[in-house]
C-alpha atoms as a PDB file:
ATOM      1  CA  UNK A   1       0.000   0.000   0.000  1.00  0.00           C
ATOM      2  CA  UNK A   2       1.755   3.381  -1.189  1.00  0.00           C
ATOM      3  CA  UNK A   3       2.501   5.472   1.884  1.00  0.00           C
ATOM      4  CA  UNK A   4       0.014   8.358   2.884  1.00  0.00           C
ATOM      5  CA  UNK A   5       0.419  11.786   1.779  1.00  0.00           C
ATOM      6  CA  UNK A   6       0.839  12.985  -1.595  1.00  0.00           C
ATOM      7  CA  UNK A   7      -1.737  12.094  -3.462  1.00  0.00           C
ATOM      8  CA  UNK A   8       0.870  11.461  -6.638  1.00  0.00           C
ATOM      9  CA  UNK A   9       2.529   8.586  -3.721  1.00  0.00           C
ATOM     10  CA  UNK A  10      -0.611   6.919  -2.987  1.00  0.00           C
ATOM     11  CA  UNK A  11      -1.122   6.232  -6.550  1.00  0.00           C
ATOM     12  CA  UNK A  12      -3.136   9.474  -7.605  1.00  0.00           C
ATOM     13  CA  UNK A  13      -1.416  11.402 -10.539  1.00  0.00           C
ATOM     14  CA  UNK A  14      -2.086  13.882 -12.448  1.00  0.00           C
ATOM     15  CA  UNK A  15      -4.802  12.716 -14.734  1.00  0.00           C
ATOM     16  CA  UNK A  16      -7.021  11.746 -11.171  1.00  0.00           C
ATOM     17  CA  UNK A  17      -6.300  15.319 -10.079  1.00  0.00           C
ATOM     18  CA  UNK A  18      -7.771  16.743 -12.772  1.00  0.00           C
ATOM     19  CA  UNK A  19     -10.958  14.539 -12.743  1.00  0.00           C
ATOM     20  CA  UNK A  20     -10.843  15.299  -9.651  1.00  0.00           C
ATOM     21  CA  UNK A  21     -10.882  18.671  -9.848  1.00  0.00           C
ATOM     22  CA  UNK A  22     -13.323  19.400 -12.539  1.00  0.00           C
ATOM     23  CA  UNK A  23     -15.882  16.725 -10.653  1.00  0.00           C
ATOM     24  CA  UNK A  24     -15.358  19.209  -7.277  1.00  0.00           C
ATOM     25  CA  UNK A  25     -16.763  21.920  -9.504  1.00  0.00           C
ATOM     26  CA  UNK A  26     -20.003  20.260 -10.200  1.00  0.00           C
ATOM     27  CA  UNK A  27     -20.483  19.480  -6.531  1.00  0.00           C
ATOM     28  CA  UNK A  28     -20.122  22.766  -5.186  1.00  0.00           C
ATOM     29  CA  UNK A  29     -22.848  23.638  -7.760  1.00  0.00           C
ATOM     30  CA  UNK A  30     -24.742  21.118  -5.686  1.00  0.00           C
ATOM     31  CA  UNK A  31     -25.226  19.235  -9.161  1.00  0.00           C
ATOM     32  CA  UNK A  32     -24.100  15.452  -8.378  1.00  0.00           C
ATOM     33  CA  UNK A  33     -25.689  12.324  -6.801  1.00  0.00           C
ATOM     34  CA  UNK A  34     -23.929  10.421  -4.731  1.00  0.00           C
ATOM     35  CA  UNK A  35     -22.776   7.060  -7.066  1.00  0.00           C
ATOM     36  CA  UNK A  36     -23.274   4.670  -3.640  1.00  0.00           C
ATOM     37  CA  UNK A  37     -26.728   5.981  -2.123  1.00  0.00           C
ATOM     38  CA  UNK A  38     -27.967   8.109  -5.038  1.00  0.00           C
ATOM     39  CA  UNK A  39     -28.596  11.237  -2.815  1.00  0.00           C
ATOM     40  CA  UNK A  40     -26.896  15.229  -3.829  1.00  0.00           C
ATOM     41  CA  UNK A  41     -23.762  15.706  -2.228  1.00  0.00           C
ATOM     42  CA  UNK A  42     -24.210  18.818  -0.676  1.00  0.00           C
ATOM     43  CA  UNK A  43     -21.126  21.542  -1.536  1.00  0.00           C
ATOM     44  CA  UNK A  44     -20.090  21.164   2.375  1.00  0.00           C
ATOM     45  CA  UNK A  45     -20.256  17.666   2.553  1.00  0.00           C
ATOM     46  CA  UNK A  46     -16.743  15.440   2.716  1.00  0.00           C
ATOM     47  CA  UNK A  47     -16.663  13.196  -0.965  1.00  0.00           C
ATOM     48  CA  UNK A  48     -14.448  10.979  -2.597  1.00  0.00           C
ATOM     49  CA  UNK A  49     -13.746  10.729  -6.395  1.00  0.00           C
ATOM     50  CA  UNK A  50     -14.807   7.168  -5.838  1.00  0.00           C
ATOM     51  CA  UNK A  51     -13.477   3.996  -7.822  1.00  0.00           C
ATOM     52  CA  UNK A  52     -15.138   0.542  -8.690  1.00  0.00           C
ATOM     53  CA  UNK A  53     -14.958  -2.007  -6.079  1.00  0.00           C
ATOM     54  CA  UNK A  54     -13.277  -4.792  -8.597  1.00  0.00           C
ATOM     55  CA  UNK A  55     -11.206  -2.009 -10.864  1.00  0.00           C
ATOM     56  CA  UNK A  56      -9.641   0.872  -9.385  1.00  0.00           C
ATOM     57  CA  UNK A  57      -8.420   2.261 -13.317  1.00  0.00           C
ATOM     58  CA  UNK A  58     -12.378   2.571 -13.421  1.00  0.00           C
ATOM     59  CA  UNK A  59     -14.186   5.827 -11.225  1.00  0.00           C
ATOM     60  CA  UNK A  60     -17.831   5.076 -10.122  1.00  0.00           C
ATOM     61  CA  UNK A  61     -18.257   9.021  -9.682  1.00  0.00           C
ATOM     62  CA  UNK A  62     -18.293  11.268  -6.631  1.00  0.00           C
ATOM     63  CA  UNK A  63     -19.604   9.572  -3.799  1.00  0.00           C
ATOM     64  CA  UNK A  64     -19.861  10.905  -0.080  1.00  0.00           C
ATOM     65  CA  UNK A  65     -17.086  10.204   2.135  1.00  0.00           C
ATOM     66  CA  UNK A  66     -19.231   7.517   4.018  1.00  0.00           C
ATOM     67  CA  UNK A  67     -20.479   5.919   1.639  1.00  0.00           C
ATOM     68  CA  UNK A  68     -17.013   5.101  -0.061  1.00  0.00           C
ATOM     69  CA  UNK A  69     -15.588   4.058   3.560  1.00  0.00           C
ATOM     70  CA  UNK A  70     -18.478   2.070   3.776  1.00  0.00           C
ATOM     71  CA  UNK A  71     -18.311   0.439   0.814  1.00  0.00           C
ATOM     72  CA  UNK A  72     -14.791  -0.680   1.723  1.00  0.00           C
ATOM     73  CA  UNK A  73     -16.262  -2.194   4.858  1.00  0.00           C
ATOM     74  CA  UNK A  74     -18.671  -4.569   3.173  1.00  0.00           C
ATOM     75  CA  UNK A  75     -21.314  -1.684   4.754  1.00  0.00           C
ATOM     76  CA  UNK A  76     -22.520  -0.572   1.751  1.00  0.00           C
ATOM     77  CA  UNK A  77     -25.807   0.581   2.620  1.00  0.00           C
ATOM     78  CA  UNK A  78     -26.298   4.067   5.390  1.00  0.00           C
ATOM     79  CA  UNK A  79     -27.999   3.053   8.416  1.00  0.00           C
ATOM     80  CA  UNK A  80     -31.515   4.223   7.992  1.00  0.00           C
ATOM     81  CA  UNK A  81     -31.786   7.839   8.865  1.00  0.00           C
ATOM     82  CA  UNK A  82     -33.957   8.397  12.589  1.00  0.00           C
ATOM     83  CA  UNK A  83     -37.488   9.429  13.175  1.00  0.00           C
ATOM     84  CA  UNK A  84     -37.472  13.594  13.606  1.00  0.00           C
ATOM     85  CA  UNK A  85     -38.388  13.142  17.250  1.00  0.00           C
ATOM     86  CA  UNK A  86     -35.246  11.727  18.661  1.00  0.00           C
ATOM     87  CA  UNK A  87     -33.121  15.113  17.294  1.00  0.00           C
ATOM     88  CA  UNK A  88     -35.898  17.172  19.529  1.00  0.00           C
END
């Protein structure tokens, strides 16, 4: 596993960095679903430029942070979200 860091020594070059880069402009215009659960990724939210579970040369899309950690957990799914009364 490449050592943490640059993202050029974990195995992200320059060609991911610029994916990267113009898929960060279409979030921030609150414009992309999330590739896991489907929902917007909001501009504040944390996301991943995230890549298919059998290829990594292959990018699924943006997905939230969560759902990519998830996802490398075997937890693909988010926990249902709570009924409104328990955040009274």
């Amino acid at each position: 596993m490449p050592a943490k860091g640059l993202t050029a020594r974990r195995g992200y070059g320059w060609a991911h960095q610029q994916l990267r880069e113009r898929v960060k402009r279409a979030v921030h215009a609150s414009g992309v679903r999330c590739a896991r659960c489907k929902l917007l990724i909001a501009p504040n939210q944390q996301w991943d430029l995230d890549h298919d579970d059998y290829d990594r040369s292959r990018y699924l899309g943006a997905s939230h942070r969560l759902c990519n950690q998830r996802a490398k957990t075997g937890r693909i799914h988010p926990p249902a979200p709570a009924l409104s009364f328990f955040n009274s």
